[in-house]
Protein backbone atom coordinates (compact mmCIF):
# COMPACT_ATOMS: atom_id res chain seq x y z
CA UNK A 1 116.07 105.32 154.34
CA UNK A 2 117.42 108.82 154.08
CA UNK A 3 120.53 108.29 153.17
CA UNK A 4 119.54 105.13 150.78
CA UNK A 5 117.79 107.85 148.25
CA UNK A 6 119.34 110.82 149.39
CA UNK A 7 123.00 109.02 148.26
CA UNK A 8 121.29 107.81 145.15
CA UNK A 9 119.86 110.93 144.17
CA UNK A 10 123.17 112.95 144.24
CA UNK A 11 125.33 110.52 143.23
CA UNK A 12 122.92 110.03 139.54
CA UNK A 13 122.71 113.97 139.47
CA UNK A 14 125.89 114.62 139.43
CA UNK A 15 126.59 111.58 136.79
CA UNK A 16 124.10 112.74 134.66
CA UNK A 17 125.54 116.55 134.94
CA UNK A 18 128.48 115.63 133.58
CA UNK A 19 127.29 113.78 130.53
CA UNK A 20 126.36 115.68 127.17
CA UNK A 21 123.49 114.04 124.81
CA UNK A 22 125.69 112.03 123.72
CA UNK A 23 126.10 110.15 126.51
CA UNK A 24 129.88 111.22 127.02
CA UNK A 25 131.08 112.84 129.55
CA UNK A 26 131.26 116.76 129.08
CA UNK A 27 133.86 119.36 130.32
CA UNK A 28 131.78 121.66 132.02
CA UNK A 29 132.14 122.80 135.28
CA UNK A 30 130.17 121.10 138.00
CA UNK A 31 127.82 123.85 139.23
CA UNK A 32 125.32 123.67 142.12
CA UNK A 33 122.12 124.06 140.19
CA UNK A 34 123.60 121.50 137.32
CA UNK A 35 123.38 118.65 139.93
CA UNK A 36 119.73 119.31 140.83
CA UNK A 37 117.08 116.98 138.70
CA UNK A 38 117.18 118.63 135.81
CA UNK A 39 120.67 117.27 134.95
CA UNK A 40 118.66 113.91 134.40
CA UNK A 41 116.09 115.56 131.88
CA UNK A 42 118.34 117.98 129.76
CA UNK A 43 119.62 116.20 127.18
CA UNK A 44 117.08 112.89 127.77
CA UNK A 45 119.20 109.86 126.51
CA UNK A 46 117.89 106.04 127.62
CA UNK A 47 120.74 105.76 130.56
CA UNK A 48 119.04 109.23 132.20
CA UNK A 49 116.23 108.04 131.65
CA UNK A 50 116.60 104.96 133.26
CA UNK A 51 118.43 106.49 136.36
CA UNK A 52 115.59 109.02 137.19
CA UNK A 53 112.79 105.90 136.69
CA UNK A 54 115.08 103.79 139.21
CA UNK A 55 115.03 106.83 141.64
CA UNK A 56 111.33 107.62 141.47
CA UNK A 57 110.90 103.57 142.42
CA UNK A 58 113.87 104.20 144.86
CA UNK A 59 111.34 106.78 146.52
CA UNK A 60 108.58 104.99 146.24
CA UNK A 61 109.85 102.08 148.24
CA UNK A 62 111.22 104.24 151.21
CA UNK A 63 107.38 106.12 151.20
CA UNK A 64 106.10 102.45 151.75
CA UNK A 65 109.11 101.89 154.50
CA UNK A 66 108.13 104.63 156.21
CA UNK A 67 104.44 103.98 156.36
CA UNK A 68 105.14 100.93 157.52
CA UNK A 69 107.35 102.12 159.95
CA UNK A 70 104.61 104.74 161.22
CA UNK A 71 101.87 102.12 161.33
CA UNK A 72 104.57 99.88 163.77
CA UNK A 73 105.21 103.14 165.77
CA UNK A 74 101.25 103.63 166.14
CA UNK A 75 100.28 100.19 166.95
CA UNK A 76 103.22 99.91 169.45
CA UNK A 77 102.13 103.38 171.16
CA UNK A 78 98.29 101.30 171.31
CA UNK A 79 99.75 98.52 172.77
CA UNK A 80 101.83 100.32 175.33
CA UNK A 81 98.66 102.43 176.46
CA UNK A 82 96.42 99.25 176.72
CA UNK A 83 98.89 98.09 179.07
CA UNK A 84 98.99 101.31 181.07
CA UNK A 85 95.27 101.31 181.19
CA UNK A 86 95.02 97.71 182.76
């Protein structure tokens, strides 16, 4: 799940970095702090917009994994203790 957003993430910062409001790609240097989330909101345009809305849903859906995936962990760590107990 980590690397599912974390690859996403980068990958549509550093896309979004290199495009000016036009939508074009732009000559400027890639810098560390141009890659960060505010690459997708300088210079809004629809296809920034779009990418950050598909990442916030991107991280929504790994928060539900994981809860799930806690809830599994919990109910297997019940299950294995009810067994120890009997």
């Amino acid at each position: 799940m980590f690397i599912v957003y974390s690859t996403y993430s980068i990958g549509t910062n550093i896309y979004a970095s290199q495009m000016n409001i036009a939508g074009n790609s732009s000559s400027s240097a890639l810098k560390f702090l141009s890659i960060s989330l505010g690459s997708k909101e300088l210079y809004i345009s629809g296809e920034k917009q779009e990418l950050y809305v598909i990442g916030a849903w991107i991280g929504c859906g790994m928060l539900v994994l994981w809860g799930m995936a806690f809830m599994a962990l919990k109910y297997n760590q019940k299950e294995t203790e009810v067994k120890i107990l009997m």
